[in-house]
Structures are given as C-alpha cells and as structure tokens.
C-alpha atoms as a PDB file:
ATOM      1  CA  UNK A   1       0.000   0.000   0.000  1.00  0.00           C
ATOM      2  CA  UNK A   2       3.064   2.498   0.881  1.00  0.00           C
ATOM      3  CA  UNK A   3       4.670   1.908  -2.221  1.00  0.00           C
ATOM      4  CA  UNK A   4       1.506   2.179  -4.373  1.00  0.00           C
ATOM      5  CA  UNK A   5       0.609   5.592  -2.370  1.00  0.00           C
ATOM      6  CA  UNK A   6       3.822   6.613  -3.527  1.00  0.00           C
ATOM      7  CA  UNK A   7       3.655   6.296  -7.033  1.00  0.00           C
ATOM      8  CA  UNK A   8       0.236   7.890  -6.238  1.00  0.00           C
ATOM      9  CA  UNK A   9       1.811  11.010  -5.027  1.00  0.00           C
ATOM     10  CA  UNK A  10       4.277  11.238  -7.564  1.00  0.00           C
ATOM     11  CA  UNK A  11       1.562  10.985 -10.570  1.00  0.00           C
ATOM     12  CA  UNK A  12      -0.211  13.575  -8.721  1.00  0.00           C
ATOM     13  CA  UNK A  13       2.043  15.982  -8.449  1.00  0.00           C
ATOM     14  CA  UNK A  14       4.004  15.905 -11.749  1.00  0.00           C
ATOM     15  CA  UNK A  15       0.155  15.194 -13.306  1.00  0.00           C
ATOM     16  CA  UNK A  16      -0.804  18.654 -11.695  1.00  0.00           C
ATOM     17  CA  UNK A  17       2.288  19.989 -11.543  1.00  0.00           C
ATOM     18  CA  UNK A  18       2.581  19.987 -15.354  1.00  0.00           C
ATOM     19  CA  UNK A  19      -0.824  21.724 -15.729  1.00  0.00           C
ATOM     20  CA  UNK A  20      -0.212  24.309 -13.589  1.00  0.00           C
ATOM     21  CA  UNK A  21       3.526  25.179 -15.185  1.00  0.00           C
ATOM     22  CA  UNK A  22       1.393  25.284 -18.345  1.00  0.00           C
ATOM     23  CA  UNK A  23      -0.907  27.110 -17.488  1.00  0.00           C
ATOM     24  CA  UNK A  24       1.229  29.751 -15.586  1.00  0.00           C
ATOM     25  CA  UNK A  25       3.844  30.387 -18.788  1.00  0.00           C
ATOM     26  CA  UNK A  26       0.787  29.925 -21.821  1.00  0.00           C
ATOM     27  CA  UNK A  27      -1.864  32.838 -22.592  1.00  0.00           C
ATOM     28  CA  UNK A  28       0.512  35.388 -21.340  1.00  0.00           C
ATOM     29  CA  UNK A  29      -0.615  34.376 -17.815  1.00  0.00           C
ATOM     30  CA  UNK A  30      -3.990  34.995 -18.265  1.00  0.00           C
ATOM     31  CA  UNK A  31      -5.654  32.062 -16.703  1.00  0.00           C
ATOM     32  CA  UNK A  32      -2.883  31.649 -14.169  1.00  0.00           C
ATOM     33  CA  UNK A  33      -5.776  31.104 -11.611  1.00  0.00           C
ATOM     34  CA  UNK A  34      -6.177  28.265 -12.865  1.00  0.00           C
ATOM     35  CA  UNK A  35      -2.405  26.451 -12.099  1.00  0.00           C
ATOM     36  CA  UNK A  36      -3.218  27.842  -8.260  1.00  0.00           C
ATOM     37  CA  UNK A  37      -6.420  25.723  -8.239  1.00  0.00           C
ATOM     38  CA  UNK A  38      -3.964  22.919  -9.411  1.00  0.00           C
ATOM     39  CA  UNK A  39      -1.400  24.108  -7.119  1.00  0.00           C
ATOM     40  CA  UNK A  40      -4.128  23.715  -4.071  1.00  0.00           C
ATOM     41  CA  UNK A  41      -5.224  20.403  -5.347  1.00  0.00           C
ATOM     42  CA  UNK A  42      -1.456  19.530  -4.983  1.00  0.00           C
ATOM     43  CA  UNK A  43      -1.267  21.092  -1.939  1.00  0.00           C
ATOM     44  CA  UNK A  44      -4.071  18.919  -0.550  1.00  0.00           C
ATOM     45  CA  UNK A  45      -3.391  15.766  -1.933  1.00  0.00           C
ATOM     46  CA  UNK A  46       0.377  15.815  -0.745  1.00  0.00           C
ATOM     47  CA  UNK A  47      -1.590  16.589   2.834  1.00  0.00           C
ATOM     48  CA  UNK A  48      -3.899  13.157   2.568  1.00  0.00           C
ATOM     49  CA  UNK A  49      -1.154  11.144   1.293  1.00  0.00           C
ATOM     50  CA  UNK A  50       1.384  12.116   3.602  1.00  0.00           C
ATOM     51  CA  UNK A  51      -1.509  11.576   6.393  1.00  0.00           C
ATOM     52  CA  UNK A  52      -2.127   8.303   4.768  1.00  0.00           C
ATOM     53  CA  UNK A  53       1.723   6.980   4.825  1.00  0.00           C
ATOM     54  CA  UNK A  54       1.542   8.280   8.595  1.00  0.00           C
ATOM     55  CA  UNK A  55      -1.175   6.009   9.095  1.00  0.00           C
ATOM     56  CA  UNK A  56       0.356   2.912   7.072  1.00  0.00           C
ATOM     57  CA  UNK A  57       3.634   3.433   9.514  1.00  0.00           C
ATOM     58  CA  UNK A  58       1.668   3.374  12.576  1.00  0.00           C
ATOM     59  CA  UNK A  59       0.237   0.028  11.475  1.00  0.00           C
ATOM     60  CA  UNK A  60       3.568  -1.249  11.675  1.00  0.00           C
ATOM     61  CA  UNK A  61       3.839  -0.694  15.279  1.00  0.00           C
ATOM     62  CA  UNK A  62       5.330  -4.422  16.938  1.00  0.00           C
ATOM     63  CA  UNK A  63       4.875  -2.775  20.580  1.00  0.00           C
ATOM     64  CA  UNK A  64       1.109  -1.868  20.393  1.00  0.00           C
ATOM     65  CA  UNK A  65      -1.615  -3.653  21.645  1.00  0.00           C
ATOM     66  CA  UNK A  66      -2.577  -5.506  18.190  1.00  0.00           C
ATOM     67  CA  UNK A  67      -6.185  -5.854  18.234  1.00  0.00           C
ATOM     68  CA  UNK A  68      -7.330  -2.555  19.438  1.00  0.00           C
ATOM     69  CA  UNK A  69      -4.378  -0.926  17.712  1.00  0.00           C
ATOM     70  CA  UNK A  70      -5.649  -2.050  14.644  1.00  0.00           C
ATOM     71  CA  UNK A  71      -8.895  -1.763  15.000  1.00  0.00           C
ATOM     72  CA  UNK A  72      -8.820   2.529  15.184  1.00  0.00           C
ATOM     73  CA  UNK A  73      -5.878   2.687  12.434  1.00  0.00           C
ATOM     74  CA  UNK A  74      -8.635   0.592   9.824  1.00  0.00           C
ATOM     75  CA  UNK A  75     -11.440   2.850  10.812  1.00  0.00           C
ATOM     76  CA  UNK A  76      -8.823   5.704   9.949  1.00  0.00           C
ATOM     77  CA  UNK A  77      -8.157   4.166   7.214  1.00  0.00           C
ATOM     78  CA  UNK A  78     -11.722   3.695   5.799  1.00  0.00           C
ATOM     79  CA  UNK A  79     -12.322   7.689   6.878  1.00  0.00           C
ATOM     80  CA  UNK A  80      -9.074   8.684   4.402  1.00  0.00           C
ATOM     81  CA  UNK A  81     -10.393   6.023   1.660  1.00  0.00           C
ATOM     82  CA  UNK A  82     -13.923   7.460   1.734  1.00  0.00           C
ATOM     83  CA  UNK A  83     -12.482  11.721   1.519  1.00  0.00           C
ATOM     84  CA  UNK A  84     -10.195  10.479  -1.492  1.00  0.00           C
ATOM     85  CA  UNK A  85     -13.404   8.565  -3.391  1.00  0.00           C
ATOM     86  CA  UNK A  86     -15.740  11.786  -2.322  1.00  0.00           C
ATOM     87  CA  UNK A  87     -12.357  14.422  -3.290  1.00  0.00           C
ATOM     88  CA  UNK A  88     -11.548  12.393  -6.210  1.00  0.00           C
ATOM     89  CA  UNK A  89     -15.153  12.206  -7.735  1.00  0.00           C
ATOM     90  CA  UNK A  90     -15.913  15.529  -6.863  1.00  0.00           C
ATOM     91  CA  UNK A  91     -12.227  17.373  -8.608  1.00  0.00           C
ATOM     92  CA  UNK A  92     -13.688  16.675 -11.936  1.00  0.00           C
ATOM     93  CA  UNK A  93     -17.433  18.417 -12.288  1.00  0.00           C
ATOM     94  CA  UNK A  94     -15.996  21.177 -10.046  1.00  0.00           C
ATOM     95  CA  UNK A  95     -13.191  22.083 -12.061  1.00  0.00           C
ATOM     96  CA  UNK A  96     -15.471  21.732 -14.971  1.00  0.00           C
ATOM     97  CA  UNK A  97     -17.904  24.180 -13.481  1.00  0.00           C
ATOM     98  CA  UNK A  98     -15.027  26.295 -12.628  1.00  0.00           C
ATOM     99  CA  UNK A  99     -13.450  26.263 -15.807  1.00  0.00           C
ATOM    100  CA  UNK A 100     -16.555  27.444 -17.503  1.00  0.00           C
ATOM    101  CA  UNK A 101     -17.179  30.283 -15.371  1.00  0.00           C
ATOM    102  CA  UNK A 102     -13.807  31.495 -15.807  1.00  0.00           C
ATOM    103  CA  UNK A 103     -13.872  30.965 -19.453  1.00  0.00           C
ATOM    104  CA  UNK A 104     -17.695  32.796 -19.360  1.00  0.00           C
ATOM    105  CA  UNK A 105     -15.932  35.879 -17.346  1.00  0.00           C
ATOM    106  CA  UNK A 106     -12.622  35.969 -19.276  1.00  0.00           C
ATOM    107  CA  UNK A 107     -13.653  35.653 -22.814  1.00  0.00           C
ATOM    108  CA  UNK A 108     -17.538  36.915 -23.083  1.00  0.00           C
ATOM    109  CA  UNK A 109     -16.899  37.295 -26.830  1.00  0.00           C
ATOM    110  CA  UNK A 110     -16.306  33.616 -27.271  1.00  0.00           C
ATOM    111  CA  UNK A 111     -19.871  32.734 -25.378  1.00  0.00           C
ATOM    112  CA  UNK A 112     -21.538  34.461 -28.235  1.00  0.00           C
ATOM    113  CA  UNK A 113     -20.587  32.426 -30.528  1.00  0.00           C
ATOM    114  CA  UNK A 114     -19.900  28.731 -29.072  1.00  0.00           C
ATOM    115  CA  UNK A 115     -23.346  26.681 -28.493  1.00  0.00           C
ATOM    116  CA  UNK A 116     -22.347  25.929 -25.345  1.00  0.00           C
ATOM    117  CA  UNK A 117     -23.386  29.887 -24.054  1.00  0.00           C
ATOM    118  CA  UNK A 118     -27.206  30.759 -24.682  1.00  0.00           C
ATOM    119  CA  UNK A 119     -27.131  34.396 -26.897  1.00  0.00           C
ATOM    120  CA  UNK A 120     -29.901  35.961 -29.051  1.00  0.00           C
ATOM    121  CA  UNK A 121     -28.359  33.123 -31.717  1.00  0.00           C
ATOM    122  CA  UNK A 122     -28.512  30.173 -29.203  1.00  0.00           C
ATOM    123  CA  UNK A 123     -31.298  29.601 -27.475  1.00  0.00           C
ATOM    124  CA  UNK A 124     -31.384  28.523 -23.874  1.00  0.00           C
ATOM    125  CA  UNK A 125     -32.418  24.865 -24.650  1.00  0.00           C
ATOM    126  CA  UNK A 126     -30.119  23.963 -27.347  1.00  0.00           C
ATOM    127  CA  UNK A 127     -27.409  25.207 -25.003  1.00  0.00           C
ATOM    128  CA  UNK A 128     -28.669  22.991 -22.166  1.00  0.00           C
END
C-alpha cells in the first residue's frame, strides 16, 4: 500500500504539476488562476497522502496492543479512503464548473458564438 501511495503522489504531483507550469507560462498568464487551483489540489493531496503513509507506519507498530491498535488505524483508514473517493469524484465536475465560469468571465466574446453559451443566436435549450 506504501509503495503504491507513492507512485500515487508522484503521478499527482508531476500530473498537476505539469498543468499548472502550463498554465502559468501559456496565454501570457492569463488564466494563471487556474495552475493555483492545481497548485491547491497539490497542496491537498500531498496533505492526505502524507496523512495516509503516517497512518500505514503506525500500522507497523510491533509494541502496540494488536487488536485494538488495529482496530482505530482501519477505521482511519476507511475515513481517508472514503475523503479520497468523495475528493476524487468531486475534482472533476468542479473544475469543470469552474473552468466554464472562468472561461464565461474571461472571454464573453467567445460565449456568443460557441453553443455551449445561450445568446440571441442560441437559445437557452439547445445550449442545455
């Protein structure tokens, strides 16, 4: 599990990493709002994983009382694997949702003419 949370982090951080780099050098730094979102999704990924390989070491305690010991560390355990499902799911509408508005605020010319934006051309239904 340690090693597997590793290569975790590591995709996760050059993964982000790499969007955020873009996104701060491209568009003359218009959208670099966007590679701070990334950065904070970094930020709080790096937090759960290094919370989560604090965790795994603990379970490798020889001197603790095993049952009981283990018992709290897997309920722990379940808590951090249910925020990354809910976190994980979550990321991807919200970023979506995110990305739009900025795009909606930052270029209004281009919601007049995509068919994703209602305008006197679109109508709101065809958008939806």
């Amino acid at each position: 599990m340690k090693r597997n949370l590793r290569y975790e982090l590591v995709t996760v951080i050059l993964g982000f990493g790499l969007i955020a780099v873009y996104y701060f050098i491209a568009f003359d730094s218009k959208y670099s709002l966007i590679s701070w979102v990334y950065v904070f999704l970094i930020v709080l990924f790096s937090y759960y994983f290094i919370r989560k390989s604090k965790l795994l070491e603990n379970m490798q305690c020889s001197s603790c009382h095993i049952k009981s010991n283990l018992e709290l560390q897997v309920k722990m355990l379940e808590k951090y694997t249910r925020f990354y499902l809910i976190s994980g799911t979550a990321v991807v509408p919200l970023l979506m949702i995110f990305l739009g508005i900025l795009l909606y605020y930052k270029k209004p010319g281009l919601a007049n003419r995509n068919i994703l934006y209602p305008s006197a051309d679109n109508p709101v239904w065809n958008s939806w």
